[in-house]
C-alpha atoms as a PDB file:
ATOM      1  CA  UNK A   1       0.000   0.000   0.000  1.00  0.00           C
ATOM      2  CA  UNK A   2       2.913   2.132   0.700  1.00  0.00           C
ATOM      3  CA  UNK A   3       5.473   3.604  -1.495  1.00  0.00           C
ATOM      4  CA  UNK A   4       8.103   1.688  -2.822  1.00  0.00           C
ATOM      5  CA  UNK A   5      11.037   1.641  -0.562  1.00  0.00           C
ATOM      6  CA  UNK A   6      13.941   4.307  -2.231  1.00  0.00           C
ATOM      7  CA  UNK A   7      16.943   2.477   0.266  1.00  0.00           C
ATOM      8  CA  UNK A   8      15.994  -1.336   0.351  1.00  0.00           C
ATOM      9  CA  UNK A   9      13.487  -2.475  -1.971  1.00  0.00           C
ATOM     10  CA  UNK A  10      13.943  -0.521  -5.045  1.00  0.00           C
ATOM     11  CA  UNK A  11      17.654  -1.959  -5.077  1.00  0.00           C
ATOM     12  CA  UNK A  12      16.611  -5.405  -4.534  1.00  0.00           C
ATOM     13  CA  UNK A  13      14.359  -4.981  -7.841  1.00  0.00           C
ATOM     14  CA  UNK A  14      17.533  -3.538  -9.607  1.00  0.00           C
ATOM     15  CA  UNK A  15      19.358  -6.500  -8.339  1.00  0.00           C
ATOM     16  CA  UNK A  16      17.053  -9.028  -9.743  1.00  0.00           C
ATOM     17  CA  UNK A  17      16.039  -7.219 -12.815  1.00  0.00           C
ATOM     18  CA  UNK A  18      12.524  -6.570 -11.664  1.00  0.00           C
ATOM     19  CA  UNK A  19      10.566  -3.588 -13.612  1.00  0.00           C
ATOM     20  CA  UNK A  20       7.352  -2.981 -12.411  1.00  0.00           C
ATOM     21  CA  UNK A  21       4.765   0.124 -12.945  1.00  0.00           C
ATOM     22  CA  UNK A  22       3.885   1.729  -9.557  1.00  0.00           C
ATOM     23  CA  UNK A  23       0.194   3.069  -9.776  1.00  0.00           C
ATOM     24  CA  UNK A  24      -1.386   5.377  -7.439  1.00  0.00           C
ATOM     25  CA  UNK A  25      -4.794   4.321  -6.335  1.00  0.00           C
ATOM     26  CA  UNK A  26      -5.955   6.023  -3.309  1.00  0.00           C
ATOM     27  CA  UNK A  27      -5.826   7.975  -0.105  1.00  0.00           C
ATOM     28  CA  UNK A  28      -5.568   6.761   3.222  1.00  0.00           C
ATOM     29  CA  UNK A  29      -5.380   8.568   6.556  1.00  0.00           C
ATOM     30  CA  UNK A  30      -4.200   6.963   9.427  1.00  0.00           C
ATOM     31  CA  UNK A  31      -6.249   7.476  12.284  1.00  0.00           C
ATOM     32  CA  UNK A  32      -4.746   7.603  15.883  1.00  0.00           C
ATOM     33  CA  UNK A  33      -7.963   5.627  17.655  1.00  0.00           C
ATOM     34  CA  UNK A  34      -8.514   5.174  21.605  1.00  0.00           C
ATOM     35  CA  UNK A  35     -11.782   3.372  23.611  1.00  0.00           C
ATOM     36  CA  UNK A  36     -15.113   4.705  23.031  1.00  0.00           C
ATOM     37  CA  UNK A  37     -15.261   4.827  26.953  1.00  0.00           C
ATOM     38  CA  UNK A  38     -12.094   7.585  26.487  1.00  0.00           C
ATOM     39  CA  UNK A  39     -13.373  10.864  27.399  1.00  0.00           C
ATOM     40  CA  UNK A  40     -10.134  12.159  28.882  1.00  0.00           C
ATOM     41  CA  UNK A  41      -8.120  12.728  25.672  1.00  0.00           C
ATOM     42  CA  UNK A  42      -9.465  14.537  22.598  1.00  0.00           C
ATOM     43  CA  UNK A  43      -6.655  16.104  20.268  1.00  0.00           C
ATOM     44  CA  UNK A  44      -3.347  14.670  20.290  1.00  0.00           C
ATOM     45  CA  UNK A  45      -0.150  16.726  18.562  1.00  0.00           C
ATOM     46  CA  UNK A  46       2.692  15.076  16.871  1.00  0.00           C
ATOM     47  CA  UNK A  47       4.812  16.002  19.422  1.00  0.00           C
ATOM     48  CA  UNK A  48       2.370  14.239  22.465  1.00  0.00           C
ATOM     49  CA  UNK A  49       2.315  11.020  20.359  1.00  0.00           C
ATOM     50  CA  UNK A  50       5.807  11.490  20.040  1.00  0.00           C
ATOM     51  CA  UNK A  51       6.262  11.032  23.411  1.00  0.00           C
ATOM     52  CA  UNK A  52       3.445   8.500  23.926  1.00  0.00           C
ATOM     53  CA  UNK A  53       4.559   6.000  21.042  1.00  0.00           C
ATOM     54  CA  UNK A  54       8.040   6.841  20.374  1.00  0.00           C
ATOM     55  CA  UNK A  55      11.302   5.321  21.126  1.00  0.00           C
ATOM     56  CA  UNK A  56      11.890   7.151  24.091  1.00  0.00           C
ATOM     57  CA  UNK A  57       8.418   6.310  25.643  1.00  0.00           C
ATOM     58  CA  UNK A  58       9.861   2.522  26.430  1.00  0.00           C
ATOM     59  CA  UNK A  59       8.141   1.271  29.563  1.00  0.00           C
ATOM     60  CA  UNK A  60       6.025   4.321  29.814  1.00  0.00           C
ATOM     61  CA  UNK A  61       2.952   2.424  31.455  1.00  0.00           C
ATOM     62  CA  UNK A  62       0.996   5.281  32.148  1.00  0.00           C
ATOM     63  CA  UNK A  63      -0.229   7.997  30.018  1.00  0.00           C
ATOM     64  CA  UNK A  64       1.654  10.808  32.724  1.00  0.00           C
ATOM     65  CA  UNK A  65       4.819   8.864  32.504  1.00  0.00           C
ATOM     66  CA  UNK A  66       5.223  10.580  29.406  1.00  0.00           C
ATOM     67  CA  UNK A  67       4.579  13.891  30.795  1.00  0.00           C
ATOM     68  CA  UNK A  68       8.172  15.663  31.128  1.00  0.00           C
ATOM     69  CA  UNK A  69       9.441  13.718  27.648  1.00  0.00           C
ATOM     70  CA  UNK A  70       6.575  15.203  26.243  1.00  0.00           C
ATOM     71  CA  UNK A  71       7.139  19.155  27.386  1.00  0.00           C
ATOM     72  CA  UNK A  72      10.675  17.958  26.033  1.00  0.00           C
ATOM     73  CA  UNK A  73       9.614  17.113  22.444  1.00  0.00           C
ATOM     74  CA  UNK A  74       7.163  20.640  22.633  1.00  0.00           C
ATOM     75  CA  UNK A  75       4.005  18.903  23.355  1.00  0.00           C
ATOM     76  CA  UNK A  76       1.748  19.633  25.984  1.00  0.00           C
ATOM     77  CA  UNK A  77       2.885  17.539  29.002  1.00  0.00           C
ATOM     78  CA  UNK A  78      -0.014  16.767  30.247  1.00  0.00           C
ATOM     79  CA  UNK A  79      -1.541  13.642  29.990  1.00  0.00           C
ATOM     80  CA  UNK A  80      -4.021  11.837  32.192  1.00  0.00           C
ATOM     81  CA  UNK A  81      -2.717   9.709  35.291  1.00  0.00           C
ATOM     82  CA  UNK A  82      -4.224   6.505  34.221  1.00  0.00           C
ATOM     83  CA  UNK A  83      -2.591   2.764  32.523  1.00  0.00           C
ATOM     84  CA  UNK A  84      -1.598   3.741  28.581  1.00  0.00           C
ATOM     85  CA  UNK A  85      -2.599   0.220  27.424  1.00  0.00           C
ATOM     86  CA  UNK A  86      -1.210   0.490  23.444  1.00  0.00           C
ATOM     87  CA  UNK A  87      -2.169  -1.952  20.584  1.00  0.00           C
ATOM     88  CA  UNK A  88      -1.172  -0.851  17.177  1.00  0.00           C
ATOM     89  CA  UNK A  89       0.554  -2.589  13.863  1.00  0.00           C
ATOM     90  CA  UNK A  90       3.383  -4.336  13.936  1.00  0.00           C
ATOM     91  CA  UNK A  91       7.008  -3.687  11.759  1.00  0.00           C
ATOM     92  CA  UNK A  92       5.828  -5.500   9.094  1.00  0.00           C
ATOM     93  CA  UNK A  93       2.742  -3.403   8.159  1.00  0.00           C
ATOM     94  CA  UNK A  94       2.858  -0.650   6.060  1.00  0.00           C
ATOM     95  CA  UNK A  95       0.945   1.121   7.899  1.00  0.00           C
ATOM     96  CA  UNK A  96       3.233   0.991  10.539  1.00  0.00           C
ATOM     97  CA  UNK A  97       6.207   2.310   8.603  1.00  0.00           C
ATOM     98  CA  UNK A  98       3.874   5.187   7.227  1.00  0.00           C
ATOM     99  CA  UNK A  99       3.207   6.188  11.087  1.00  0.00           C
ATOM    100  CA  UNK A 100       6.534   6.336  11.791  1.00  0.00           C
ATOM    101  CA  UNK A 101       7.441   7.960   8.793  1.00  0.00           C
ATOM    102  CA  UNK A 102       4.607  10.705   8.937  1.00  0.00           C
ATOM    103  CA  UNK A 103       4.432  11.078  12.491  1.00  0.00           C
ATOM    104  CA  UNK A 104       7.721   9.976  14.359  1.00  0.00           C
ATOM    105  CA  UNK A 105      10.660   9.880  12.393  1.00  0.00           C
ATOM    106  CA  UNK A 106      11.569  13.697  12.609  1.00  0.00           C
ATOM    107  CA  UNK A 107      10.702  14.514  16.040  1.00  0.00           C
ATOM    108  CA  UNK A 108      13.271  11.567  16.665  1.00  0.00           C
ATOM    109  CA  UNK A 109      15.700  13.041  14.371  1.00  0.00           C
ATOM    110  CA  UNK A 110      15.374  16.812  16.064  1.00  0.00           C
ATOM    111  CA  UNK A 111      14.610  16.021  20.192  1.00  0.00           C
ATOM    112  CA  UNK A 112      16.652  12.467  20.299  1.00  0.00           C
ATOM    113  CA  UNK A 113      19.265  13.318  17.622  1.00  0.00           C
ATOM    114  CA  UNK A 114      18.682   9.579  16.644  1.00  0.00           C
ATOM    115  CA  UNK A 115      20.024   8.450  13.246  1.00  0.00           C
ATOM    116  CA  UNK A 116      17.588   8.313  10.617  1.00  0.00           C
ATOM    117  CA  UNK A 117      18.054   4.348  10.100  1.00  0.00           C
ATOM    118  CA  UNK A 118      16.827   3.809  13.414  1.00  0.00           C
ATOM    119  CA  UNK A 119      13.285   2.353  14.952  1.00  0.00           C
ATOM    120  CA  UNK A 120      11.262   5.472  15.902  1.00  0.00           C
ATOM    121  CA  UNK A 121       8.404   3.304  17.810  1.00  0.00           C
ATOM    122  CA  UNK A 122       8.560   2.345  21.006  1.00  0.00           C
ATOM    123  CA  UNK A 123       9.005  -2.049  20.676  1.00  0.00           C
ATOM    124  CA  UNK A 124       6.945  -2.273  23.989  1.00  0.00           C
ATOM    125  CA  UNK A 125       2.999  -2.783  22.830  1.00  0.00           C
ATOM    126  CA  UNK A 126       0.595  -5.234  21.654  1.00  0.00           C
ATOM    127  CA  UNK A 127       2.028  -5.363  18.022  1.00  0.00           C
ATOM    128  CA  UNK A 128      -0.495  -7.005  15.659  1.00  0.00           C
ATOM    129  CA  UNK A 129      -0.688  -7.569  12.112  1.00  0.00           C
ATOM    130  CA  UNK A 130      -4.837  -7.798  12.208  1.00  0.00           C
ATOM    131  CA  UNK A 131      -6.367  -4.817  11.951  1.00  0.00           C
ATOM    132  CA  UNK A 132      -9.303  -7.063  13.396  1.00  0.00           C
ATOM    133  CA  UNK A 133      -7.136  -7.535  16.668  1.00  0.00           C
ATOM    134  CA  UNK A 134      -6.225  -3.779  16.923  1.00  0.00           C
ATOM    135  CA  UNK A 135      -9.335  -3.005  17.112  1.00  0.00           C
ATOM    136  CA  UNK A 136     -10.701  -5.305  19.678  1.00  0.00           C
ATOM    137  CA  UNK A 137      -7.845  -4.335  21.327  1.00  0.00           C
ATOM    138  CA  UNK A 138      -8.122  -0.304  21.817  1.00  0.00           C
ATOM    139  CA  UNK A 139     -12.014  -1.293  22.463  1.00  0.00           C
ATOM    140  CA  UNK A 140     -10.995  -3.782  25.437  1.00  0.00           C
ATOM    141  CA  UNK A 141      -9.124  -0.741  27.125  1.00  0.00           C
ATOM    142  CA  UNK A 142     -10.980   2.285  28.299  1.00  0.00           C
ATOM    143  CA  UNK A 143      -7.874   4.253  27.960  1.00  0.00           C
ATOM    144  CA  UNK A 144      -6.013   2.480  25.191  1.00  0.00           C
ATOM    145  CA  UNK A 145      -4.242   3.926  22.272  1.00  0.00           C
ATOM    146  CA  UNK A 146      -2.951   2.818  18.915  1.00  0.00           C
ATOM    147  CA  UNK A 147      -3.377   3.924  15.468  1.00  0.00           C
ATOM    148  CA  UNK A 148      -5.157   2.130  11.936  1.00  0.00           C
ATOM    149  CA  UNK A 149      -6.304   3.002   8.752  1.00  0.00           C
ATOM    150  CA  UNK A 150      -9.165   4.879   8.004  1.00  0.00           C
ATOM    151  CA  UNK A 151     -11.016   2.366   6.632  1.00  0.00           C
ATOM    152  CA  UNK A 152     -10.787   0.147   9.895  1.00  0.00           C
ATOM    153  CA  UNK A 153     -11.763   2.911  12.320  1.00  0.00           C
ATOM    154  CA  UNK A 154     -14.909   3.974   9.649  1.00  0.00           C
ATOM    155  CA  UNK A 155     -16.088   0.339  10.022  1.00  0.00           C
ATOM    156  CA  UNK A 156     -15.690  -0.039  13.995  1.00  0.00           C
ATOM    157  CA  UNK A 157     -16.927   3.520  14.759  1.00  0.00           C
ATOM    158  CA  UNK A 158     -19.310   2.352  16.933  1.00  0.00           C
ATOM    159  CA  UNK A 159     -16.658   0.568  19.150  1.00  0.00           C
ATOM    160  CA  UNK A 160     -13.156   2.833  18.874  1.00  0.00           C
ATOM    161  CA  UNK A 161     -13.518   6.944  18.239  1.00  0.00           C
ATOM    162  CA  UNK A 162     -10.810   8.885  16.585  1.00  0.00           C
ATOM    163  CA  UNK A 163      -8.335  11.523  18.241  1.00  0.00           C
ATOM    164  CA  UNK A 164      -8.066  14.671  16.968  1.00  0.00           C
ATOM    165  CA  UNK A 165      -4.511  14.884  15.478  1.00  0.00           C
ATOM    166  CA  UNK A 166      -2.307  18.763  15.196  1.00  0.00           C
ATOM    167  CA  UNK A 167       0.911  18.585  13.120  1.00  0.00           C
ATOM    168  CA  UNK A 168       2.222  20.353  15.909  1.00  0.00           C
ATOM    169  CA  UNK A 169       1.476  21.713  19.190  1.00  0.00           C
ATOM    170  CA  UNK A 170      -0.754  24.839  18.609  1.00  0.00           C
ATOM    171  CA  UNK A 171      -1.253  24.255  15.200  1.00  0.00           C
ATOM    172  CA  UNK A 172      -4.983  23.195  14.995  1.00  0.00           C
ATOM    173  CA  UNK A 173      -6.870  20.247  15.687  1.00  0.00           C
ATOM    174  CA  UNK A 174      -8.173  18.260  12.686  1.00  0.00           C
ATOM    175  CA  UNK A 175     -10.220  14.539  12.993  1.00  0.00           C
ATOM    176  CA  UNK A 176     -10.401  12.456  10.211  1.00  0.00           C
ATOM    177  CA  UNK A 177     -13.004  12.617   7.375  1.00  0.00           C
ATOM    178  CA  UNK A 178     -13.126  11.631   4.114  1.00  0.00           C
ATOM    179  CA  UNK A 179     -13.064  15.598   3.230  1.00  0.00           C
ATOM    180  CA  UNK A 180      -9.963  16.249   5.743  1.00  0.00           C
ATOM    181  CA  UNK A 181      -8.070  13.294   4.175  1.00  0.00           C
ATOM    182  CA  UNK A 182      -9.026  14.065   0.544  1.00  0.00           C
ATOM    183  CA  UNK A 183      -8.282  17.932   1.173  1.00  0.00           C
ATOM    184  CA  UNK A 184      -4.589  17.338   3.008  1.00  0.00           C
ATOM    185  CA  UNK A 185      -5.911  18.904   6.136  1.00  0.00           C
ATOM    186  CA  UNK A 186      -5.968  15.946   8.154  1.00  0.00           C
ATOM    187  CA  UNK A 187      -1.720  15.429   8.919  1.00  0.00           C
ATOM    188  CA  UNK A 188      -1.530  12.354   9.027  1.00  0.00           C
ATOM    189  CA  UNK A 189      -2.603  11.321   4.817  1.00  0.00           C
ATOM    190  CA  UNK A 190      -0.945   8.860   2.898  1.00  0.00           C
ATOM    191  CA  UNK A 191      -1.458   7.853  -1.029  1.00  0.00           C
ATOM    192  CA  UNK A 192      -1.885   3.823  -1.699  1.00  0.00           C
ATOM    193  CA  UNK A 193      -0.292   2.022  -4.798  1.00  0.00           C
ATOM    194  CA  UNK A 194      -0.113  -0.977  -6.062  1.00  0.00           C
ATOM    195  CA  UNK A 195       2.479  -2.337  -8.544  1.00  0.00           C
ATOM    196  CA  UNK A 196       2.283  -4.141 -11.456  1.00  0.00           C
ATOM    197  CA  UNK A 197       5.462  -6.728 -12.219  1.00  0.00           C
ATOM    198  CA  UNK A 198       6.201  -5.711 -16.074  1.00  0.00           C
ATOM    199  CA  UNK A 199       7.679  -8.983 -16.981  1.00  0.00           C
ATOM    200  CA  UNK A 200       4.604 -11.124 -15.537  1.00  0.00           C
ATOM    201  CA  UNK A 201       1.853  -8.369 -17.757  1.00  0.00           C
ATOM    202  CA  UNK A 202       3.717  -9.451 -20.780  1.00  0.00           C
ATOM    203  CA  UNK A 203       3.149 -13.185 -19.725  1.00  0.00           C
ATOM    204  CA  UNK A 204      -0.594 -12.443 -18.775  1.00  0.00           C
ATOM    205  CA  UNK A 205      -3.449 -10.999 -20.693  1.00  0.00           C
ATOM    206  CA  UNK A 206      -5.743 -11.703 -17.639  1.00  0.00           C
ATOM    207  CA  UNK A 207      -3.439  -9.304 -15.218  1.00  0.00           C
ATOM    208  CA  UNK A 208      -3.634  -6.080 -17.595  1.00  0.00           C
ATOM    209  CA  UNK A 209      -8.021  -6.746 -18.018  1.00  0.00           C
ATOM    210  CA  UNK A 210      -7.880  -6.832 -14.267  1.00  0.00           C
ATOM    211  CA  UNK A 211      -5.898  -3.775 -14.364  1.00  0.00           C
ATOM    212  CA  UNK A 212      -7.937  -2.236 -16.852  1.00  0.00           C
ATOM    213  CA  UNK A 213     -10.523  -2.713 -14.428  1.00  0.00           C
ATOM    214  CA  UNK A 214      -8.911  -1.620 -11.304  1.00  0.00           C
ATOM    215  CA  UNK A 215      -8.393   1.812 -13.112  1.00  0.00           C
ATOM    216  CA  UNK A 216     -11.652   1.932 -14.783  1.00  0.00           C
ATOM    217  CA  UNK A 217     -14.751   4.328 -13.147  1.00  0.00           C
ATOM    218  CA  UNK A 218     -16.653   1.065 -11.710  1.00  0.00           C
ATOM    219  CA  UNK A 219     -13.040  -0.398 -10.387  1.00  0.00           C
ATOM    220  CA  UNK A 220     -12.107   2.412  -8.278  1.00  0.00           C
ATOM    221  CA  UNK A 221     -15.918   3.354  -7.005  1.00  0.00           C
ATOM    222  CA  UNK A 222     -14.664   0.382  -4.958  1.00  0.00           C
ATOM    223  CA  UNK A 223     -11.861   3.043  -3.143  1.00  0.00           C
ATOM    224  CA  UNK A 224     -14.820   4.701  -1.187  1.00  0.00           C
ATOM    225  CA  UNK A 225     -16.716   1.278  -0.820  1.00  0.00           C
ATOM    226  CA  UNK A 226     -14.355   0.224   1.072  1.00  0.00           C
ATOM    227  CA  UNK A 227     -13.720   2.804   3.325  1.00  0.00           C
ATOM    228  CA  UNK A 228     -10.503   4.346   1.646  1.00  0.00           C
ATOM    229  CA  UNK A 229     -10.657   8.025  -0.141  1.00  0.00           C
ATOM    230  CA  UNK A 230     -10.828   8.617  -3.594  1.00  0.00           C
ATOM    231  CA  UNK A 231      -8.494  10.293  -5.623  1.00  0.00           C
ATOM    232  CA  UNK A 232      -8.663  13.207  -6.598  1.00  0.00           C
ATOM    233  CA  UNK A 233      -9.564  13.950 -10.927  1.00  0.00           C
ATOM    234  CA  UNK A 234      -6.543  14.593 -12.030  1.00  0.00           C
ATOM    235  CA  UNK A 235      -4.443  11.813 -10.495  1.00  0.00           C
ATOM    236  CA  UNK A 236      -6.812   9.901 -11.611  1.00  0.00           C
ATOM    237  CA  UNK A 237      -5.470  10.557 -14.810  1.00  0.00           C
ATOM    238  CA  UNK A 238      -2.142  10.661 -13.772  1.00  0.00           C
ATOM    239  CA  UNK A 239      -2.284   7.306 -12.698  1.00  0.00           C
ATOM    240  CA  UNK A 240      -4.094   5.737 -15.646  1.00  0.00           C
ATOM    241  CA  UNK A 241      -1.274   8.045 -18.222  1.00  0.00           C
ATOM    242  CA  UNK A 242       1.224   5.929 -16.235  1.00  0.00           C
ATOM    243  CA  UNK A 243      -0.918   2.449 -16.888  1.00  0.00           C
ATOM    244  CA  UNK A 244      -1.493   3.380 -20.900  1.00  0.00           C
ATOM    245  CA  UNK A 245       2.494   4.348 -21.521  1.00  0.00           C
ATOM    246  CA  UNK A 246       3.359   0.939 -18.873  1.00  0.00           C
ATOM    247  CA  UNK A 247       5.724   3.797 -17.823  1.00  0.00           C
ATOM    248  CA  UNK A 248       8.312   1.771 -15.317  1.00  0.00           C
ATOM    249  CA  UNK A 249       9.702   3.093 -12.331  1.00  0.00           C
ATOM    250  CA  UNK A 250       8.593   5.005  -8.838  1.00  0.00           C
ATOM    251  CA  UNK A 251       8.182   8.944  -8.721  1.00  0.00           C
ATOM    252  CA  UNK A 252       7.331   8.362  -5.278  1.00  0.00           C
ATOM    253  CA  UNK A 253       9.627   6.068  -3.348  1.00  0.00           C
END
């Protein structure tokens, strides 16, 4: 779902001679979710779940045990006194390497000094790679925390809410819609690809008719089926220029 990794994973296709035509098929915004039965918390900056879910928030247990490294990172330092209970993906999602990313990775960089090959989540939570168990999970806490896509948290509204998220202390709070994803407003967005192995298209008329379809006006009325956000018109086209030239290669990884 997530780019195409620049550092590892684009090499490895160079290695093996792997071409492949990365299409951009819609928008996802990862929504930092907590219990229903959480009324204590509201609005969370990058900077608090810096301090909450980051690497130096090892063995916090509490949500105030994260207090002072919070007022540290320029958050607001004050979090409730009671258990942080925290079930979000584990390292092999993409979604949690988009978190990271998005969220983490440069508070790390700035307030730790940490080296940008480093882990920027904290290795102490209920890692899953279910979505499924996440969310049964953060709804089995009344002051849990963790973090899905959009899609997941549309579908179990009625059992997790969504947090409020601010790029950064003071900056305004913004929950996640479909028109706060779609728009950029919402901080934490990410676009979803998929990508097509040029070698096996050649071998397989059946692949580039499902493709067809994918990119076709009744495949992708699926995006917002499903609980993703469409793209917007003129990626759209974007995307299906890249499918009708097979153009090779990532312009976003």
């Amino acid at each position: 779902s997530r780019p195409i990794d620049a550092e590892e994973e684009v090499p490895l296709c160079e290695e093996n001679d792997v071409e492949y035509i990365e299409l951009k098929v819609a928008i996802d915004g990862l929504s930092v979710i907590t219990s229903t039965e959480n009324d204590q918390v509201d609005c969370l900056s990058f900077e608090d779940l810096y301090a909450l879910l980051g690497i130096e928030s090892e063995g916090f247990d509490n949500w105030s045990d994260a207090n002072d490294l919070g007022k540290k990172a320029g958050g607001s330092g004050d979090y409730p006194d009671v258990p942080l209970e925290i079930t979000a993906p584990g390292e092999e999602s993409g979604t949690y390497d988009s978190f990271a990313e998005l969220v983490l990775e440069d508070i790390a960089v700035e307030v730790r000094k940490q080296d940008e090959e480093g882990s920027f989540v904290r290795p102490d939570y209920q890692a899953s790679a279910d979505d499924n168990v996440i969310i049964e999970g953060i709804a089995g806490s009344p002051t849990s925390l963790g973090w899905v896509g959009y899609a997941f948290f549309q579908n179990n509204a009625d059992t997790v809410r969504a947090l409020a998220v601010e790029e950064s202390e003071g900056s305004g709070c913004v929950e996640p819609t479909v028109e706060t994803i779609a728009s950029g407003d919402y901080p934490i967005a990410r676009d979803l690809f998929i990508y097509v192995n040029s070698a096996k298209l050649q071998e397989s008329p059946a692949l580039e008719a499902y493709i067809d379809f994918y990119l076709s006006d009744a495949g992708l009325a699926t995006v917002s089926e499903v609980g993703y956000v469409d793209l917007l018109d003129e990626d759209i086209e974007a995307t299906r220029g890249v499918w009708e030239s097979q153009e090779t290669g990532t312009r976003e990884g």
